[in-house]
N, C-alpha and C. Protein backbone atom coordinates (compact mmCIF):
# COMPACT_ATOMS: atom_id res chain seq x y z
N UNK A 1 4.16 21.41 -17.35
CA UNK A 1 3.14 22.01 -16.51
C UNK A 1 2.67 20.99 -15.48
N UNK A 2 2.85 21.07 -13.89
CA UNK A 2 2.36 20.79 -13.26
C UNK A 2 0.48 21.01 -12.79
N UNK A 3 -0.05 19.46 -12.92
CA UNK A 3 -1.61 20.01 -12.18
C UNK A 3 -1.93 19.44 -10.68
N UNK A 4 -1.99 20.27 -10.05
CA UNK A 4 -2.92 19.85 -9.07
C UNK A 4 -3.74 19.26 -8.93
N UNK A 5 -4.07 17.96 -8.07
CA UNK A 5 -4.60 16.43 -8.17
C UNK A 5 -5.68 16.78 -6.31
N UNK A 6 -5.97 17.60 -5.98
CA UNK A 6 -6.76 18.05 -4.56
C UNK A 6 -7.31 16.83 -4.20
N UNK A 7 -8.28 16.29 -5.13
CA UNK A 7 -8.94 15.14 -4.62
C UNK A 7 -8.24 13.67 -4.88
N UNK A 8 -7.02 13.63 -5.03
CA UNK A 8 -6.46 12.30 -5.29
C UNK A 8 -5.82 12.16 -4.14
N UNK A 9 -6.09 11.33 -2.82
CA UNK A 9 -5.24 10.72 -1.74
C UNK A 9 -3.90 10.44 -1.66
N UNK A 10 -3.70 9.63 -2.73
CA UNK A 10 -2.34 9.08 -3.62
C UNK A 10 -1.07 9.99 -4.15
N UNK A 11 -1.58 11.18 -4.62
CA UNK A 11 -0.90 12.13 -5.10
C UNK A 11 0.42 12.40 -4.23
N UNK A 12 1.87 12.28 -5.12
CA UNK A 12 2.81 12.31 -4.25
C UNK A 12 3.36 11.48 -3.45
N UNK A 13 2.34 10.61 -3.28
CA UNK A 13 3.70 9.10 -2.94
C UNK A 13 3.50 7.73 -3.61
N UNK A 14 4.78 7.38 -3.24
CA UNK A 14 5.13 6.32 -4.36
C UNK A 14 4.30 5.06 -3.53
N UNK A 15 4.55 3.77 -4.32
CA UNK A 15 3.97 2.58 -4.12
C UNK A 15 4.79 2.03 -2.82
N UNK A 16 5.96 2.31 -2.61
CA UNK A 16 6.80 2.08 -1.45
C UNK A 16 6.54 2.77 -0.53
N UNK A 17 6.53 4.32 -0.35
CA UNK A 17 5.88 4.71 0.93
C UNK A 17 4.59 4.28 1.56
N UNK A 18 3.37 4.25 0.06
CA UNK A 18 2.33 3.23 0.93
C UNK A 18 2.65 1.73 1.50
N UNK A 19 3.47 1.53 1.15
CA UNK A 19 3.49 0.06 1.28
C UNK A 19 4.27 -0.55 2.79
N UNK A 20 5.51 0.68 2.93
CA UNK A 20 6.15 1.34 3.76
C UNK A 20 5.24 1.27 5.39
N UNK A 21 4.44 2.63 4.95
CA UNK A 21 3.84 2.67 5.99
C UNK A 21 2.24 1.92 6.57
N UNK A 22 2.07 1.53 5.61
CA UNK A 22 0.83 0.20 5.67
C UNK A 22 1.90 -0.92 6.70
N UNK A 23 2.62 -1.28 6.30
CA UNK A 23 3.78 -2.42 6.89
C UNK A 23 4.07 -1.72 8.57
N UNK A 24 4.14 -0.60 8.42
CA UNK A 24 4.51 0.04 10.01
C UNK A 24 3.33 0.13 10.66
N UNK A 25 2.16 0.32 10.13
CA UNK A 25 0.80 0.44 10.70
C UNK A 25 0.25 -0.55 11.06
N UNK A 26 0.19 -1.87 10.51
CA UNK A 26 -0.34 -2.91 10.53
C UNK A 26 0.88 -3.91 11.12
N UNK A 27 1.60 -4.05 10.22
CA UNK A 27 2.84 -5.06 10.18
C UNK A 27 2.53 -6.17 9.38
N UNK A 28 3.23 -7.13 8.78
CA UNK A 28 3.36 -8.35 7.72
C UNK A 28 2.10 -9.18 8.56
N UNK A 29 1.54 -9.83 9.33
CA UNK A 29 1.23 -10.48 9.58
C UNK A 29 -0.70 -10.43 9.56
N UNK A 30 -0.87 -8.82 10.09
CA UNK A 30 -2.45 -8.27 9.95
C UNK A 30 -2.13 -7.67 8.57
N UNK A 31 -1.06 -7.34 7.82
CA UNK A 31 -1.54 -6.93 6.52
C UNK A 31 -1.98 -8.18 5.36
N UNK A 32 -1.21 -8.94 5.44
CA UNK A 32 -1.25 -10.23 5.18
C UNK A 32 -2.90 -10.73 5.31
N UNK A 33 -3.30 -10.60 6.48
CA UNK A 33 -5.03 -10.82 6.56
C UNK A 33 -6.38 -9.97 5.58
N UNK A 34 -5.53 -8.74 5.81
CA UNK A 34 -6.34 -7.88 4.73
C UNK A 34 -6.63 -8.21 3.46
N UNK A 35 -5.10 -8.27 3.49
CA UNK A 35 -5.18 -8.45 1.62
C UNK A 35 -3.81 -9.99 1.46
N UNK A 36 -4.97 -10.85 1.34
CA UNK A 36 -4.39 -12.25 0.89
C UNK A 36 -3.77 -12.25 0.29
N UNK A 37 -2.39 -12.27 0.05
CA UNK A 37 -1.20 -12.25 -1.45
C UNK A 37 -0.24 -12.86 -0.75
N UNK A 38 0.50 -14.28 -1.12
CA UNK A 38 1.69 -14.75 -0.52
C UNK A 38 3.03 -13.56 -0.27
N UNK A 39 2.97 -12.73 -1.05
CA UNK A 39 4.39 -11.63 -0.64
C UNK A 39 3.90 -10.89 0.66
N UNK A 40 2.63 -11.31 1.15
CA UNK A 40 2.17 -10.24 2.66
C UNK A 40 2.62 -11.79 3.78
N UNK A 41 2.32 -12.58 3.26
CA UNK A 41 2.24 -13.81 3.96
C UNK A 41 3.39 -15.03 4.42
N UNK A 42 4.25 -15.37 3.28
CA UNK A 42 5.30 -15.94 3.26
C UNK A 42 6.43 -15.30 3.11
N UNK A 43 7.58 -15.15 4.18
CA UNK A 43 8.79 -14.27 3.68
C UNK A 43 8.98 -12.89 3.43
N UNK A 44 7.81 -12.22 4.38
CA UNK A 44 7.35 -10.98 3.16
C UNK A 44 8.90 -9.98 3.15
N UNK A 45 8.79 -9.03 2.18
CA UNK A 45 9.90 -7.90 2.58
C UNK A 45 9.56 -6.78 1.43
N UNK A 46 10.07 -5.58 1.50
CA UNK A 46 8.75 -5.17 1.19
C UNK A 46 9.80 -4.92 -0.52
N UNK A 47 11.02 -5.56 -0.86
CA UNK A 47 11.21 -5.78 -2.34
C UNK A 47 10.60 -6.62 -2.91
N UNK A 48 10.40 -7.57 -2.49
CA UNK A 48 9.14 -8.85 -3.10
C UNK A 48 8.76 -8.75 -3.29
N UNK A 49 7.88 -7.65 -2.03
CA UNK A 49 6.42 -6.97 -2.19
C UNK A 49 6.04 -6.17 -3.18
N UNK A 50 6.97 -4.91 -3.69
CA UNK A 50 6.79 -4.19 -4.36
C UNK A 50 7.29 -4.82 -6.07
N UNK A 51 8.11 -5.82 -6.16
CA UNK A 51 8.01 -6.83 -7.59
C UNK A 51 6.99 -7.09 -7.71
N UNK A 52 6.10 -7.90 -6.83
CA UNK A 52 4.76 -8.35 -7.23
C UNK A 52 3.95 -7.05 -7.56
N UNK A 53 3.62 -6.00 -6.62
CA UNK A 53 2.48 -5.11 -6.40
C UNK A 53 2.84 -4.43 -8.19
N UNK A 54 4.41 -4.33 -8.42
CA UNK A 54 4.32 -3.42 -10.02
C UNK A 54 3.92 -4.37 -11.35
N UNK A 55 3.62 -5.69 -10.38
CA UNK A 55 3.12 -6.13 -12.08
C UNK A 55 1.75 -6.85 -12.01
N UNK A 56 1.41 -7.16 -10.82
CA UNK A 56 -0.10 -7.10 -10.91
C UNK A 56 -1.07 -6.15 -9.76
N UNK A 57 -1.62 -5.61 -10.98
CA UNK A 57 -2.36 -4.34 -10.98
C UNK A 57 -3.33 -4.87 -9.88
N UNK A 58 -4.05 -5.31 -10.00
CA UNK A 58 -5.45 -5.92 -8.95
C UNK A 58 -4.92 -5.97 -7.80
N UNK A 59 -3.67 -6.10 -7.55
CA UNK A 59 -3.09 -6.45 -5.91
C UNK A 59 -2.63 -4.95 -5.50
N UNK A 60 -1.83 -4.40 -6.49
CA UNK A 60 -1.41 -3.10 -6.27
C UNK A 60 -2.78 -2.15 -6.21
N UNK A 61 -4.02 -2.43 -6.65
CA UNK A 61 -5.10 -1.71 -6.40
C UNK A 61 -5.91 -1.81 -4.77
N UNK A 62 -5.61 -3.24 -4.05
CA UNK A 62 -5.74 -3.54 -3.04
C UNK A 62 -4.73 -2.87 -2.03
N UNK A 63 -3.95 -2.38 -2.54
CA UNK A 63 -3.34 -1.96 -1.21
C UNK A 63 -3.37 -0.79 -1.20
N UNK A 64 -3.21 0.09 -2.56
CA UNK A 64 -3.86 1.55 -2.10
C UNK A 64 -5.42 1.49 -1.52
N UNK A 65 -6.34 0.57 -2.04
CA UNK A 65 -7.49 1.08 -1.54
C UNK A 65 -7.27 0.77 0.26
N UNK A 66 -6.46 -0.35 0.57
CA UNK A 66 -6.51 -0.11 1.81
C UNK A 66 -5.52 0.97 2.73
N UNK A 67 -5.11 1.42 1.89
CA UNK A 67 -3.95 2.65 2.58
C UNK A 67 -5.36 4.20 1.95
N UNK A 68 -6.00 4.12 1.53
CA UNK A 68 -6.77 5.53 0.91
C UNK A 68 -8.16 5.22 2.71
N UNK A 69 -8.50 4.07 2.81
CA UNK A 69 -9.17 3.42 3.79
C UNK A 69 -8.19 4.01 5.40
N UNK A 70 -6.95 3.59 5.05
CA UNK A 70 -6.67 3.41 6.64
C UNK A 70 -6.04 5.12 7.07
N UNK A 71 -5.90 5.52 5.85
CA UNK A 71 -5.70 7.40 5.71
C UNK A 71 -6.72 8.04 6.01
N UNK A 72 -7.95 7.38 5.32
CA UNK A 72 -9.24 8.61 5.80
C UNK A 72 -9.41 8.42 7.71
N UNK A 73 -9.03 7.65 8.38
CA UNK A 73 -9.11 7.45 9.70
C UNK A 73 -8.04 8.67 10.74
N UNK A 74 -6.90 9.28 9.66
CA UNK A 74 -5.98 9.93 10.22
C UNK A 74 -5.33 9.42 10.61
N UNK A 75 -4.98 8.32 10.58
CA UNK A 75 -3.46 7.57 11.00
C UNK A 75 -2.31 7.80 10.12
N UNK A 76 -2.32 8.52 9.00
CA UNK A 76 -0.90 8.35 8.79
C UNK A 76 -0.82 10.52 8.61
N UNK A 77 -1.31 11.23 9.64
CA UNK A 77 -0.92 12.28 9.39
C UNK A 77 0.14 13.21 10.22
């Protein structure tokens, strides 16, 4: 049984499409400023990126909150 999630932003895409299009919106260099993490900063790409973001949680919470942030503005519709 599928439920409907109305009020969840997130619902339906993966950690790579945010990460994806955070990277096209911003790019490595202003995302990197946002959210301090050497995989935004040194070398970034976004497999690195997404090794780090699936195993620590606190960083992977930083970048949805800034993709739930840079969504409520209507930029990624």
């Amino acid at each position: 049984m599928e439920f409907a999630q109305p009020n969840n932003p997130l619902h339906g895409l993966t950690l790579e499409m945010i990460l994806n299009r955070l990277v096209d919106y911003y790019g490595w260099e202003r995302l990197g400023e946002y959210i301090e993490i050497n995989c935004f900063n040194t070398d970034p790409s976004i497999k690195s990126s997404l090794k780090f973001l699936r195993k620590m949680p606190w960083a992977r919470k930083q970048v949805e909150d800034l993709y739930v942030k840079t969504a409520s503005r209507g930029v990624f519709q």
